[in-house]
N, C-alpha and C. Protein backbone atom coordinates (compact mmCIF):
# COMPACT_ATOMS: atom_id res chain seq x y z
N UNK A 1 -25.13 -10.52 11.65
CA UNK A 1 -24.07 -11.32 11.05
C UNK A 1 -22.71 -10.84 11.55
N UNK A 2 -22.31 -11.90 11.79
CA UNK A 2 -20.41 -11.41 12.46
C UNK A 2 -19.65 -11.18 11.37
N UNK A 3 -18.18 -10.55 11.65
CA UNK A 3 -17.29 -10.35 11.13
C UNK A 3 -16.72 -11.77 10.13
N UNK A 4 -16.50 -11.51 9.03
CA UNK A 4 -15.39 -12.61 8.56
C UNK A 4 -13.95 -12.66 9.21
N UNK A 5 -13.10 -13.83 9.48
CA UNK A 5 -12.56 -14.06 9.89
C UNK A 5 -11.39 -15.41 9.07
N UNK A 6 -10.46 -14.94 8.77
CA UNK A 6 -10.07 -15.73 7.93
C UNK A 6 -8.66 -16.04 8.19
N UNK A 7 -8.16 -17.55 8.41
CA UNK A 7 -6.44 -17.40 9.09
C UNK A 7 -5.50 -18.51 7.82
N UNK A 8 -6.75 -18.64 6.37
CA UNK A 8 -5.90 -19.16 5.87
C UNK A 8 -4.24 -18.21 4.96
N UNK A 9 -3.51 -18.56 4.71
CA UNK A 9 -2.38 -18.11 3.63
C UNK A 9 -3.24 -16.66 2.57
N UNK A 10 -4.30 -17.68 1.69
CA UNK A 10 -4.60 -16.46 0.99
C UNK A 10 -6.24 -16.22 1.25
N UNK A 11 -6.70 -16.76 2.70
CA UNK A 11 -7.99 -16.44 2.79
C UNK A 11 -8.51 -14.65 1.74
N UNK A 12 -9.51 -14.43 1.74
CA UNK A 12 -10.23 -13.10 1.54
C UNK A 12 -11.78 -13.11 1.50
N UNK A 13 -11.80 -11.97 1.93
CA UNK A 13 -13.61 -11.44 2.07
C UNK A 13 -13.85 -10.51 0.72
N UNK A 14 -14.64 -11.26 0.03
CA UNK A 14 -15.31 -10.24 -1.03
C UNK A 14 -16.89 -9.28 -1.17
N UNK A 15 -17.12 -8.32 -1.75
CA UNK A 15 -18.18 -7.78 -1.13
C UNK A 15 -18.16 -6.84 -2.73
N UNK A 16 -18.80 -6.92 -3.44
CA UNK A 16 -18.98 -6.23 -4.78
C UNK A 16 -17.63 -6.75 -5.87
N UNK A 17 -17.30 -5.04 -5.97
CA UNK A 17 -15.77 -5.76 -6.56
C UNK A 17 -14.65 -5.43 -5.92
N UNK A 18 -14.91 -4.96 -4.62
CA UNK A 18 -13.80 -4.96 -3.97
C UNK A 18 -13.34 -6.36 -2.98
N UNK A 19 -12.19 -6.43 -2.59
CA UNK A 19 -11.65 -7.85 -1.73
C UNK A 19 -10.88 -7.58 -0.51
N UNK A 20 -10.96 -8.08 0.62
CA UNK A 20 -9.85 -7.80 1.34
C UNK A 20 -9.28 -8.78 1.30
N UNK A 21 -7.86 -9.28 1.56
CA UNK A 21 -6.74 -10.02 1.17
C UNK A 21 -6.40 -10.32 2.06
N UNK A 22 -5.87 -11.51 2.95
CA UNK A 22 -5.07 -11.99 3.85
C UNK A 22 -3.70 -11.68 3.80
N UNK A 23 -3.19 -12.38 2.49
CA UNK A 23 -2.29 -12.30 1.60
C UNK A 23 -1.08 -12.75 2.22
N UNK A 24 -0.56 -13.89 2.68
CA UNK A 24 0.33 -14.05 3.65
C UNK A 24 1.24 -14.95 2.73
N UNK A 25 1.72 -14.23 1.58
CA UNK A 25 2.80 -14.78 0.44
C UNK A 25 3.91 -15.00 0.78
N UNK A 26 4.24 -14.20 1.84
CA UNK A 26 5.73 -14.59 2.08
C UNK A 26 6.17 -15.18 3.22
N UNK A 27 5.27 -15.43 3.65
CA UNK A 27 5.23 -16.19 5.26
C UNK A 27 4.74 -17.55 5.43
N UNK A 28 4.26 -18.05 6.83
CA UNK A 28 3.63 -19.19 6.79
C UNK A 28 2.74 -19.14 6.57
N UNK A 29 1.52 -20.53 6.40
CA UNK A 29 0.07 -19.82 6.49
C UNK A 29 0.22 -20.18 8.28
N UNK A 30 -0.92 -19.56 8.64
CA UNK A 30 -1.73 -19.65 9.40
C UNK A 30 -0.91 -18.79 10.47
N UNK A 31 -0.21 -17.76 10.19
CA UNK A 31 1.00 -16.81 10.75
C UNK A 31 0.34 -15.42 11.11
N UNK A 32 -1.18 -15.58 10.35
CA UNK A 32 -1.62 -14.24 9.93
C UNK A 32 -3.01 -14.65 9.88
N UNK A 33 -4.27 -13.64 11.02
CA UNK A 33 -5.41 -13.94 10.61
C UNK A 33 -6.07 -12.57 10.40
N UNK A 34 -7.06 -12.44 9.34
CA UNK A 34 -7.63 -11.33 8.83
C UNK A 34 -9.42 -10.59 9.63
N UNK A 35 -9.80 -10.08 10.04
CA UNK A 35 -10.81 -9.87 10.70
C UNK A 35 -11.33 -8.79 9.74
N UNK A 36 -12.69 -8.88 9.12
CA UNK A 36 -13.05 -7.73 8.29
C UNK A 36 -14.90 -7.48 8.73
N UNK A 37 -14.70 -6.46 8.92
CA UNK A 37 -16.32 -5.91 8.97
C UNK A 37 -16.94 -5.51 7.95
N UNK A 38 -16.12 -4.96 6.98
CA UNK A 38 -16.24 -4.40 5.51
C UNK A 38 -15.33 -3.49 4.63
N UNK A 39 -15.10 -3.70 3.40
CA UNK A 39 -14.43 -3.42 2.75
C UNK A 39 -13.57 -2.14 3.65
N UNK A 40 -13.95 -1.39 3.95
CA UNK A 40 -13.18 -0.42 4.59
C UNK A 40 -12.93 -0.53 6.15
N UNK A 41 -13.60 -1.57 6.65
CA UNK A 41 -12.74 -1.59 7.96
C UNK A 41 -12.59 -3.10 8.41
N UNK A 42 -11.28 -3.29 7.99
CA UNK A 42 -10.45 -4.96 8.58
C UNK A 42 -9.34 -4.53 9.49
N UNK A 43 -8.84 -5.77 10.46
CA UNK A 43 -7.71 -5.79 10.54
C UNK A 43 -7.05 -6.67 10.92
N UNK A 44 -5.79 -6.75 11.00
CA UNK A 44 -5.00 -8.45 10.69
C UNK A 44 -4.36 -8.50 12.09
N UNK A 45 -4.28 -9.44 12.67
CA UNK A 45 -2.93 -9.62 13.52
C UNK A 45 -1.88 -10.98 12.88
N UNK A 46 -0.67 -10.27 13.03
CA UNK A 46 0.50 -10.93 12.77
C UNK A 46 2.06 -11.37 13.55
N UNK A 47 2.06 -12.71 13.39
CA UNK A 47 3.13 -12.85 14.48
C UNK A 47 4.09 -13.45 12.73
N UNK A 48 5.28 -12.71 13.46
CA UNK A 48 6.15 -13.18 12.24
C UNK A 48 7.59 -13.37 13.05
N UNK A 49 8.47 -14.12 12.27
CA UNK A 49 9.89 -13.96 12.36
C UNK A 49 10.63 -13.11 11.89
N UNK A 50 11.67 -12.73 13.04
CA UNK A 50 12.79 -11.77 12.41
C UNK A 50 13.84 -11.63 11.36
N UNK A 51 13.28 -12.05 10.64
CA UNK A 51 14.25 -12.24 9.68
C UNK A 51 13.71 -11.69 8.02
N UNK A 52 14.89 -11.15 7.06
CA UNK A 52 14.44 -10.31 5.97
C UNK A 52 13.83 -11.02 5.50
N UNK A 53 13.30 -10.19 4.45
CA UNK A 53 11.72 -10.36 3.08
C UNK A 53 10.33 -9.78 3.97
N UNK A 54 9.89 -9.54 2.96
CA UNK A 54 8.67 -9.31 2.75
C UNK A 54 7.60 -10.94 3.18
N UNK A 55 7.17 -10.60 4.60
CA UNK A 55 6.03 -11.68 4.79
C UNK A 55 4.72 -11.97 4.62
N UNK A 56 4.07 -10.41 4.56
CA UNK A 56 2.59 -10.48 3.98
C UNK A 56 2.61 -8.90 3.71
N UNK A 57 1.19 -9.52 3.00
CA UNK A 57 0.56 -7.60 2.41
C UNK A 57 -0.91 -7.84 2.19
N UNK A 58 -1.38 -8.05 3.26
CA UNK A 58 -3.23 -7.51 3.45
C UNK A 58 -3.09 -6.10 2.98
N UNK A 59 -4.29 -6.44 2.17
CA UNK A 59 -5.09 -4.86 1.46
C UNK A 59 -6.14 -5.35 1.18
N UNK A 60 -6.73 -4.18 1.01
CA UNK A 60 -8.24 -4.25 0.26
C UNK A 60 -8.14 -3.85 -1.28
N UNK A 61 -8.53 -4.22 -2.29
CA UNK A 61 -8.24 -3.72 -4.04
C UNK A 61 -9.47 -3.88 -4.38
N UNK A 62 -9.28 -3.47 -5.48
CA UNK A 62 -10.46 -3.43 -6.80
C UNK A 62 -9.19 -3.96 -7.73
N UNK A 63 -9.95 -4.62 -8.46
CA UNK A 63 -8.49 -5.36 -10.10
C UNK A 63 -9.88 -4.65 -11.17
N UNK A 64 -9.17 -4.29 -12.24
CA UNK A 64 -9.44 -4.61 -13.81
C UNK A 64 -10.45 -3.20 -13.52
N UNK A 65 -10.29 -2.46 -13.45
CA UNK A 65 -10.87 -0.76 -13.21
C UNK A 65 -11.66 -0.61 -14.60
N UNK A 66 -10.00 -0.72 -15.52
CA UNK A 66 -10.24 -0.36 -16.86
C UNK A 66 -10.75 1.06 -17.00
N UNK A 67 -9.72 1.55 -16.74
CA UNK A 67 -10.53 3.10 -16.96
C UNK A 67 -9.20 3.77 -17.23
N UNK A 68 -8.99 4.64 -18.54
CA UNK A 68 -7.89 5.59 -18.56
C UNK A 68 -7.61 6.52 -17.45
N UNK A 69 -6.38 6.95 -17.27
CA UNK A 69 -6.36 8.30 -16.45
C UNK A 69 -7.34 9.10 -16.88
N UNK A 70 -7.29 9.64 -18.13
CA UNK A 70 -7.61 10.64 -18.63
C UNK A 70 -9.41 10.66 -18.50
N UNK A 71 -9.55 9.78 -18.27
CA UNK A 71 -10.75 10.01 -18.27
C UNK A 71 -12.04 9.73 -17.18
N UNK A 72 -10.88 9.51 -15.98
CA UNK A 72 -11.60 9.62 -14.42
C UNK A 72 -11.40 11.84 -13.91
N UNK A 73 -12.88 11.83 -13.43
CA UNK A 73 -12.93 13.06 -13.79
C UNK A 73 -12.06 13.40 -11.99
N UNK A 74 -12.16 13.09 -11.30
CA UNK A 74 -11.28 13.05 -9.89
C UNK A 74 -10.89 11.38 -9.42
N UNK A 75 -10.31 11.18 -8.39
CA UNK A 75 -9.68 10.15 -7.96
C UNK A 75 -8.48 10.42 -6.81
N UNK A 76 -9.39 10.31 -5.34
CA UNK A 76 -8.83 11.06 -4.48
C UNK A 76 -8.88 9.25 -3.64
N UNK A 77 -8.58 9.43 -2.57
CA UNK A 77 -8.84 8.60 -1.13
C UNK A 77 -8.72 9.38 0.40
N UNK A 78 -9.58 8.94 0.82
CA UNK A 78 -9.45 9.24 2.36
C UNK A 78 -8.50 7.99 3.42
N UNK A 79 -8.17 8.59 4.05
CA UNK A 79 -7.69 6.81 5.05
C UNK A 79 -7.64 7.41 6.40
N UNK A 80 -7.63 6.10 7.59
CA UNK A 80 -7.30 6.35 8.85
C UNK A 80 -7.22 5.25 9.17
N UNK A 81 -6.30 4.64 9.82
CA UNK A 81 -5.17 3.26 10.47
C UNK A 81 -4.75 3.57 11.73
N UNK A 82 -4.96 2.16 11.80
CA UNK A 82 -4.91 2.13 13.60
C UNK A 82 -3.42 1.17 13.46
N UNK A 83 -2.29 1.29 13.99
CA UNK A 83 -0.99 0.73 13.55
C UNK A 83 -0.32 0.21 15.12
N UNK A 84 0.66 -0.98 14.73
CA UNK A 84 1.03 -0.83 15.68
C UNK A 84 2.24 -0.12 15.99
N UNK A 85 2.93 -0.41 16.94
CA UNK A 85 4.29 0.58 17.62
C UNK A 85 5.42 -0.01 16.65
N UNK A 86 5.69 -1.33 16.93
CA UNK A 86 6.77 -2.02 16.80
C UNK A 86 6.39 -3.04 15.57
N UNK A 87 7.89 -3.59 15.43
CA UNK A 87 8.19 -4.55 14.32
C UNK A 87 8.55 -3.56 12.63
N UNK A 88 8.89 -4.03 11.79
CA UNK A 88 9.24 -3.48 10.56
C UNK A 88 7.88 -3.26 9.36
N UNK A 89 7.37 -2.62 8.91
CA UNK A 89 6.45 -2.44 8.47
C UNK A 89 5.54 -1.02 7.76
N UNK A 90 4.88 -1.14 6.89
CA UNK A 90 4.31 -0.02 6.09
C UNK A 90 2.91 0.18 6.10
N UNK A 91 2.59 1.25 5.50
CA UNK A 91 1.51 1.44 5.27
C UNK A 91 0.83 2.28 3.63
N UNK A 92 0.51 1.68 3.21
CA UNK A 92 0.86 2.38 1.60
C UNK A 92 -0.55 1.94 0.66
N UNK A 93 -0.21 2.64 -0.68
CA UNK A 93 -1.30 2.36 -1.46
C UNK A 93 -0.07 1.94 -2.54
N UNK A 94 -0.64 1.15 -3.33
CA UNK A 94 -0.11 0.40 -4.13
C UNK A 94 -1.01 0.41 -5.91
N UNK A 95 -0.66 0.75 -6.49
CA UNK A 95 -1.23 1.22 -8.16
C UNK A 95 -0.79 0.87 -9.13
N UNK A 96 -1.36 0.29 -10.00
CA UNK A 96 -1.11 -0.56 -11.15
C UNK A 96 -1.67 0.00 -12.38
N UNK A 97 -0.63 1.11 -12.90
CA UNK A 97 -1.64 1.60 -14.29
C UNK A 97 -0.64 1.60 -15.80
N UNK A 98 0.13 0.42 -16.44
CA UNK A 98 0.33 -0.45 -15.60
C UNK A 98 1.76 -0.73 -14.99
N UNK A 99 2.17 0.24 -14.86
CA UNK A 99 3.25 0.63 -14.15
C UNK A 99 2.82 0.88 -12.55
N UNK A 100 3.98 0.07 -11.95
CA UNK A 100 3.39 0.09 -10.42
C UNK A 100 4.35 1.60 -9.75
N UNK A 101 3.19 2.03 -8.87
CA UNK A 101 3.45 3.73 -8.13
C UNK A 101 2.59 3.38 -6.62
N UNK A 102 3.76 3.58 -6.04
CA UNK A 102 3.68 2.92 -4.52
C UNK A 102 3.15 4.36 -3.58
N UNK A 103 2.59 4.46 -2.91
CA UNK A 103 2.46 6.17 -2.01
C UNK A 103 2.55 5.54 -0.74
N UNK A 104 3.85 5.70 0.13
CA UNK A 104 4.00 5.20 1.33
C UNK A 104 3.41 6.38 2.41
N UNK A 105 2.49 5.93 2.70
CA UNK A 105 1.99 6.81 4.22
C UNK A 105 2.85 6.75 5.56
N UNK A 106 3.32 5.55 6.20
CA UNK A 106 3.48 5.20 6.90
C UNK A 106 4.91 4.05 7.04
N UNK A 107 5.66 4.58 8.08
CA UNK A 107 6.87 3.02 7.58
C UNK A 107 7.53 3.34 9.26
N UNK A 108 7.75 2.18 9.56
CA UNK A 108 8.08 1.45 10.90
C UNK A 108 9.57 0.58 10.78
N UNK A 109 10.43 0.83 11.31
CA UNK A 109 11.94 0.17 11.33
C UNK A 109 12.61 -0.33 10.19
N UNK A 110 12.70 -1.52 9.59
CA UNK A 110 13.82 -1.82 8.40
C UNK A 110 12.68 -1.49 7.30
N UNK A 111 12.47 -0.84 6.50
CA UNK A 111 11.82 -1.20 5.65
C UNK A 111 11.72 0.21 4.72
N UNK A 112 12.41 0.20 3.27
CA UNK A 112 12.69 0.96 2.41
C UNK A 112 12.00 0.92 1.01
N UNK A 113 11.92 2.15 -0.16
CA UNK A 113 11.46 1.44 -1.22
C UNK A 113 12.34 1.00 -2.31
N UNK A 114 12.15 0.33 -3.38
CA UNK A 114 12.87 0.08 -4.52
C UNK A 114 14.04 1.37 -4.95
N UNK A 115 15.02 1.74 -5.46
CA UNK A 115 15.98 2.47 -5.50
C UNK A 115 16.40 2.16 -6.46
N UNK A 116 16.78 3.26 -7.32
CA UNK A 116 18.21 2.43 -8.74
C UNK A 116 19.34 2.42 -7.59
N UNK A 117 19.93 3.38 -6.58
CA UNK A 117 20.71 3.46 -6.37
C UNK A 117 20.91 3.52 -4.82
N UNK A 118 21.81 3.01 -3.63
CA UNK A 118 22.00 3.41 -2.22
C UNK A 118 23.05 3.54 -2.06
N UNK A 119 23.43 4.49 -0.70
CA UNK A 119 23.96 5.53 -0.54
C UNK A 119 24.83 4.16 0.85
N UNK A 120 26.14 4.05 0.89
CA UNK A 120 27.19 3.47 1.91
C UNK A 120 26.09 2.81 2.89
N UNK A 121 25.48 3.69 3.78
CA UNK A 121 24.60 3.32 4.48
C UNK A 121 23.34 2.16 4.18
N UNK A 122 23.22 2.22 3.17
CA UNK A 122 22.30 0.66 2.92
C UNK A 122 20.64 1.91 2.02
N UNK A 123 20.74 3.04 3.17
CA UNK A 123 19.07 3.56 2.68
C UNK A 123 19.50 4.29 1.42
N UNK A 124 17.88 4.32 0.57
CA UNK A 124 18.07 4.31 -1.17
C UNK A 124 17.84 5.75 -0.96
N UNK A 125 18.54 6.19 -2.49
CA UNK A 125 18.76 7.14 -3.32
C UNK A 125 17.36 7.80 -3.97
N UNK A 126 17.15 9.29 -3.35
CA UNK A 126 15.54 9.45 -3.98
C UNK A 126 15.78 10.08 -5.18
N UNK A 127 14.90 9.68 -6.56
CA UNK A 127 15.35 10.50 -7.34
C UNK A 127 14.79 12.06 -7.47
N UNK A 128 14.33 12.61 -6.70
CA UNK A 128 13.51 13.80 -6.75
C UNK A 128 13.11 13.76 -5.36
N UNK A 129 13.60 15.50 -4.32
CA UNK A 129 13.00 15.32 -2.39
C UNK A 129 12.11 16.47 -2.73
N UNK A 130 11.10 16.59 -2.06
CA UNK A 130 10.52 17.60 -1.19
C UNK A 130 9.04 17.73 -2.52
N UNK A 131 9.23 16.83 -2.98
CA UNK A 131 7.92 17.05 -3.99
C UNK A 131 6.52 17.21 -3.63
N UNK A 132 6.00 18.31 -3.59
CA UNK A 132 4.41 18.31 -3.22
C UNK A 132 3.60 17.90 -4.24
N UNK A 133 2.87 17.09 -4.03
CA UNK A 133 1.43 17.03 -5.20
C UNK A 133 0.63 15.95 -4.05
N UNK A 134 -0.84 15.72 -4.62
CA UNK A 134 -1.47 14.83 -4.40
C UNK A 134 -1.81 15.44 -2.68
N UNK A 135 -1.37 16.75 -2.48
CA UNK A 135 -1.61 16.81 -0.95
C UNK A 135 -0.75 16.54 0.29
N UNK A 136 0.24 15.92 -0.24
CA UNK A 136 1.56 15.82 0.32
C UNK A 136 2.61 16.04 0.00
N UNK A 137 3.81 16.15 1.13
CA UNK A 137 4.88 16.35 0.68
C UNK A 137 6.19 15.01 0.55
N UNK A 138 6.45 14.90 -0.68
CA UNK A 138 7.22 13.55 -0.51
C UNK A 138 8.75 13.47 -1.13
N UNK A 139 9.21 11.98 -0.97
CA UNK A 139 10.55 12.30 -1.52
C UNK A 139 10.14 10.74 -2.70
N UNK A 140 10.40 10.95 -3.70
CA UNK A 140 10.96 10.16 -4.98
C UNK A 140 11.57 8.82 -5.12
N UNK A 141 11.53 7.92 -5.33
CA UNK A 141 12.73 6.75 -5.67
C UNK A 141 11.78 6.43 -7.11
N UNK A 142 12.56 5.26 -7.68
CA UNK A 142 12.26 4.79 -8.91
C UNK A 142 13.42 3.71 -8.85
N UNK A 143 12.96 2.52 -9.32
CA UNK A 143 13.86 1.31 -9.29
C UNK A 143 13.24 0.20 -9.65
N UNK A 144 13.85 -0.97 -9.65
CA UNK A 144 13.25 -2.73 -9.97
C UNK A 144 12.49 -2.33 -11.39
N UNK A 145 11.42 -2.82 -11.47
CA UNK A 145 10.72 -2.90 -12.71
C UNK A 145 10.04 -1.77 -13.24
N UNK A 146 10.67 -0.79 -12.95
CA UNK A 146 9.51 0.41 -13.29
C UNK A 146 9.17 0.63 -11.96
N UNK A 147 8.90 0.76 -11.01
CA UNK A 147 8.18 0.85 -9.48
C UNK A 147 8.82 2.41 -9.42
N UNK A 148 7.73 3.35 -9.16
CA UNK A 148 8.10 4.64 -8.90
C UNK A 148 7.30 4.42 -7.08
N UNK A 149 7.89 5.44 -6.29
CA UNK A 149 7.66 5.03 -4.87
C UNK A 149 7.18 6.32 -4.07
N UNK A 150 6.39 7.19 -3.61
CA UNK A 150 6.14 8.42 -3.26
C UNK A 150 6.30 7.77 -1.55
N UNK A 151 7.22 8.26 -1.37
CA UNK A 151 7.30 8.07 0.48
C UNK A 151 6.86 9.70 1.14
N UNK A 152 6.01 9.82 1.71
CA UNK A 152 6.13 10.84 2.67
C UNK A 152 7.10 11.82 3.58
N UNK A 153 7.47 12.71 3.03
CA UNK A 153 8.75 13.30 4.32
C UNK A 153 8.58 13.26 5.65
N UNK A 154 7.12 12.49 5.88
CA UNK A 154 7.33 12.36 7.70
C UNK A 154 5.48 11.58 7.64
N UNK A 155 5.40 10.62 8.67
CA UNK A 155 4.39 9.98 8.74
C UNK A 155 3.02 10.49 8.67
N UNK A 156 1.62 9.58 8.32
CA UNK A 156 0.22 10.31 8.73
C UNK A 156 -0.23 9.55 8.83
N UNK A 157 -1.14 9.23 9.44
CA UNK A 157 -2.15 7.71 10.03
C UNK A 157 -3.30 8.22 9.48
N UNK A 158 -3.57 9.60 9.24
CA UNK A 158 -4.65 9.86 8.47
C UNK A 158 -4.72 10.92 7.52
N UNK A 159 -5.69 11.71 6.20
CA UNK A 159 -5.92 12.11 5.71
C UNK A 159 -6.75 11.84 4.40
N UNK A 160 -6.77 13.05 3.20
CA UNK A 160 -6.92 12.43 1.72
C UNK A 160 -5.79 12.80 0.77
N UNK A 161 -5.33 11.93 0.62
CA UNK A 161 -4.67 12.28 -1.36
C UNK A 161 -5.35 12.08 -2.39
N UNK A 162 -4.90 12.84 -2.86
CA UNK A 162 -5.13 13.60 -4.50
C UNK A 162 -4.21 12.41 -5.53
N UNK A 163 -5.31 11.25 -5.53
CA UNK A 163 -3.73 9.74 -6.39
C UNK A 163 -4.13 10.25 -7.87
N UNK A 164 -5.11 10.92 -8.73
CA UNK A 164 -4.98 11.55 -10.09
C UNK A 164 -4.09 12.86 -10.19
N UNK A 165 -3.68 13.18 -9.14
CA UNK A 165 -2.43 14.32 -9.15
C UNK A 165 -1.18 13.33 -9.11
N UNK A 166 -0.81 12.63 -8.50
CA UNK A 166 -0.17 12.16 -8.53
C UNK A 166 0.60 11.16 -9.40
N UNK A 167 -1.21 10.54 -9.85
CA UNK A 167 -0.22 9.65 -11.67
C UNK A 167 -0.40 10.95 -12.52
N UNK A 168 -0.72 11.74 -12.78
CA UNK A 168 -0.41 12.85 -13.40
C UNK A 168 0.93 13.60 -13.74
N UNK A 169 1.28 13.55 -12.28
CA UNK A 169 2.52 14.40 -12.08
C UNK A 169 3.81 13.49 -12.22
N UNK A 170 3.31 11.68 -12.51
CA UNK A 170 4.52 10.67 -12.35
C UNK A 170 4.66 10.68 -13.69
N UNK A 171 3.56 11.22 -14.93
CA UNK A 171 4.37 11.06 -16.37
C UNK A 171 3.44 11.13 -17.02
N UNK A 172 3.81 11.54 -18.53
CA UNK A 172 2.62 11.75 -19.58
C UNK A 172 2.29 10.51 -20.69
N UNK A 173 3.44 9.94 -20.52
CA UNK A 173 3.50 8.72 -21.70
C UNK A 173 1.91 7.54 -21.32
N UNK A 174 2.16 6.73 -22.78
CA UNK A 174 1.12 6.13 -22.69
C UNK A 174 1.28 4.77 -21.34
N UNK A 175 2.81 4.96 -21.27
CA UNK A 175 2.56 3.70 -20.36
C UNK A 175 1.96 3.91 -18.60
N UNK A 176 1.57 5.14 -18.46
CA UNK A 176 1.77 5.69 -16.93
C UNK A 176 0.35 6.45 -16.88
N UNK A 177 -0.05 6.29 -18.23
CA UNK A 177 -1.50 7.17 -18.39
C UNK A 177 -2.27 6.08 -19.50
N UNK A 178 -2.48 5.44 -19.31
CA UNK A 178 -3.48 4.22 -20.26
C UNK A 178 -3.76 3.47 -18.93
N UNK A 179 -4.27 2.66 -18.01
CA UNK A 179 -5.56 1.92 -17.65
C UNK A 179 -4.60 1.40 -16.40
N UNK A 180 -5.57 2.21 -15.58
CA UNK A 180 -5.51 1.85 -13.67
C UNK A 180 -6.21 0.50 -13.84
N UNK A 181 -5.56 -0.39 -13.32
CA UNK A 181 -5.50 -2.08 -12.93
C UNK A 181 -5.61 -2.48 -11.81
N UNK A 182 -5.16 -1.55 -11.19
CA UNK A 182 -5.21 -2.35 -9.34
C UNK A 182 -4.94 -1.55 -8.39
N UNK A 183 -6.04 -1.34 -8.04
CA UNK A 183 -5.43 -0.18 -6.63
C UNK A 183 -5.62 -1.04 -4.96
N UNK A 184 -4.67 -0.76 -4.51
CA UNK A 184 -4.86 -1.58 -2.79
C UNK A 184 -4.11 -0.65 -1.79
N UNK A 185 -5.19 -0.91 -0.81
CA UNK A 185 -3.93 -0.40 0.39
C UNK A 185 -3.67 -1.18 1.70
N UNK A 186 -2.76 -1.47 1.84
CA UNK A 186 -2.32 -2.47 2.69
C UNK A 186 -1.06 -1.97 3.83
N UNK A 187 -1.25 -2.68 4.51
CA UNK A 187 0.03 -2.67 5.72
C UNK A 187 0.62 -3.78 5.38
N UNK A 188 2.31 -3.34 4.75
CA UNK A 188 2.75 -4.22 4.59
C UNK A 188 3.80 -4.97 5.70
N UNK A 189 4.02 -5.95 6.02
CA UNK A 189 4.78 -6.21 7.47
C UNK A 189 6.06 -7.16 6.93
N UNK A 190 7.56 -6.42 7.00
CA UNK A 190 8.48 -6.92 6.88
C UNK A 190 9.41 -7.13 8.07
N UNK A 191 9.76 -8.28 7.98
CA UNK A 191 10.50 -8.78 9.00
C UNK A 191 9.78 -8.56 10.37
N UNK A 192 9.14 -9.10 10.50
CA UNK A 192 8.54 -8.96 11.55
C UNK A 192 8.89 -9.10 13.06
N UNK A 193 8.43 -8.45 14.17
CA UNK A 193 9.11 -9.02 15.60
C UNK A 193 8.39 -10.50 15.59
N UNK A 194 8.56 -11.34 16.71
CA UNK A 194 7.62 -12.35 16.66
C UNK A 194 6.71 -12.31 17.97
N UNK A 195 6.02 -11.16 17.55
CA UNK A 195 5.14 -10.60 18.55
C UNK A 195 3.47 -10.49 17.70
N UNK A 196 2.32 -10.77 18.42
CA UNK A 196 1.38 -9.84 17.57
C UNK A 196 1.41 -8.94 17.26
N UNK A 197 1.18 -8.81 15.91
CA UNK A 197 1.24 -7.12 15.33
C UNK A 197 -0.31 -7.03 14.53
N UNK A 198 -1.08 -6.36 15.28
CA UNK A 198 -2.46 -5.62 14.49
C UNK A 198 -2.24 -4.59 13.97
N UNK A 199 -2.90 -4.57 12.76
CA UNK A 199 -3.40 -3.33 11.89
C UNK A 199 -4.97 -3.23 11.42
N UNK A 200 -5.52 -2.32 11.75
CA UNK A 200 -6.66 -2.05 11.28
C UNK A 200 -6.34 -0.65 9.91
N UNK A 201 -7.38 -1.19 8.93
CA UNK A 201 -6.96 -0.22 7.79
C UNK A 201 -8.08 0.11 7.47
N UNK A 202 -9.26 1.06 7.56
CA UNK A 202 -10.14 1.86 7.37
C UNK A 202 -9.96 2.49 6.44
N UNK A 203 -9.91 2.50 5.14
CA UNK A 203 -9.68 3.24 4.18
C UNK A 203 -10.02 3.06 2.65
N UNK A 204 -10.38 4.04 1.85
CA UNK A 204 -10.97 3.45 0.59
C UNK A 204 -11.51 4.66 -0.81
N UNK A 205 -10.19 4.12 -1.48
CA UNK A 205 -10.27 5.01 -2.73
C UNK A 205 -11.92 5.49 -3.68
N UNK A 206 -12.08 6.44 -3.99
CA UNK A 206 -13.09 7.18 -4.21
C UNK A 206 -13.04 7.73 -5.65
N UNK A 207 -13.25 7.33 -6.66
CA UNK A 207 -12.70 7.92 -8.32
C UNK A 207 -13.98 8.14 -8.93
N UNK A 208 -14.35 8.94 -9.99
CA UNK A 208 -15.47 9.72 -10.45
C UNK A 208 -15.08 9.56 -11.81
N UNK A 209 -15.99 9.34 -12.62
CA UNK A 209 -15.67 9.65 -14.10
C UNK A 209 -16.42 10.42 -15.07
């Protein structure tokens, strides 16, 4: 059996309870086609226009976990991405518990996270640098709706984090520690060149209870 192959707007391949996502919300359809072998290894090519917003965000998720922090006994991930050079763009895990906590792996030309605050220059204000947990070392923002943002102090195309160290270490209250909702990780592609841009995303969260 071949690969799925999918070039609608919100095509996706499902396979248990995980999905991979086309997800081409902010763009045209048919701007963006998805190629998946299985939950852990898809990848998209994308031709986009230069111009700001956010044009798509292929990931792979699980929704509706339903499971407290407190009571997943680990909750790590492995990853490895094949990226391209050029155009504006990320690479991140994205978490819904139910406060959203972004862990940027990876980021390519215009593209920043949520901020209360920026600095003359346009790039945001971290609220906390050099923070280790989860296996990395990162810098802080917090802004828009609650969105806390763990960016990396310098890129990795591969490894594992430690994401129960990490909502751990983002807060004790009930709203940040009561029930993981959505975990994905996606390459997100902003502003794009209007060139093909592939990403392959091999990667896939691992939680124990």
């Amino acid at each position: 059996e071949g690969p799925f192959i999918g070039c609608g707007q919100y095509d996706k391949y499902v396979l248990g309870d995980w999905t991979v996502y086309n997800n081409v919300w902010g763009g045209a359809s048919n701007s963006q086609c998805l190629t998946a072998y299985s939950i852990s290894n898809w990848s998209v090519v994308s031709t986009q226009p230069a111009t700001s917003g956010v044009k798509s965000y292929p990931n792979t998720g699980i929704v509706n976990v339903n499971k407290s922090i407190g009571s997943i006994g680990t909750f790590t991930s492995s990853f490895n991405v094949t990226v391209p050079s050029t155009g504006d763009w990320e690479v991140a895990y994205d978490i819904w518990v139910p406060t959203e906590i972004m862990l940027w792996m990876y980021t390519v030309g215009n593209v920043g996270p949520i901020a209360s605050a920026w600095n003359d220059d346009g790039t945001p204000v971290a609220e906390a640098t050099n923070v280790s947990v989860g296996g990395h070392t990162w810098n802080v923002y917090h802004g828009g709706s609650n969105v806390v943002s763990f960016v990396r102090t310098s890129n990795t195309l591969s490894g594992t984090v430690d994401i129960k160290a990490i909502l751990e270490y983002t807060g004790g209250d009930a709203k940040l520690l009561a029930v993981k909702q959505w975990v994905q990780e996606e390459v997100k592609l902003k502003a794009g060149r209007p060139d093909a841009i592939t990403a392959a995303a091999p990667f896939l969260p691992r939680y124990e209870g």
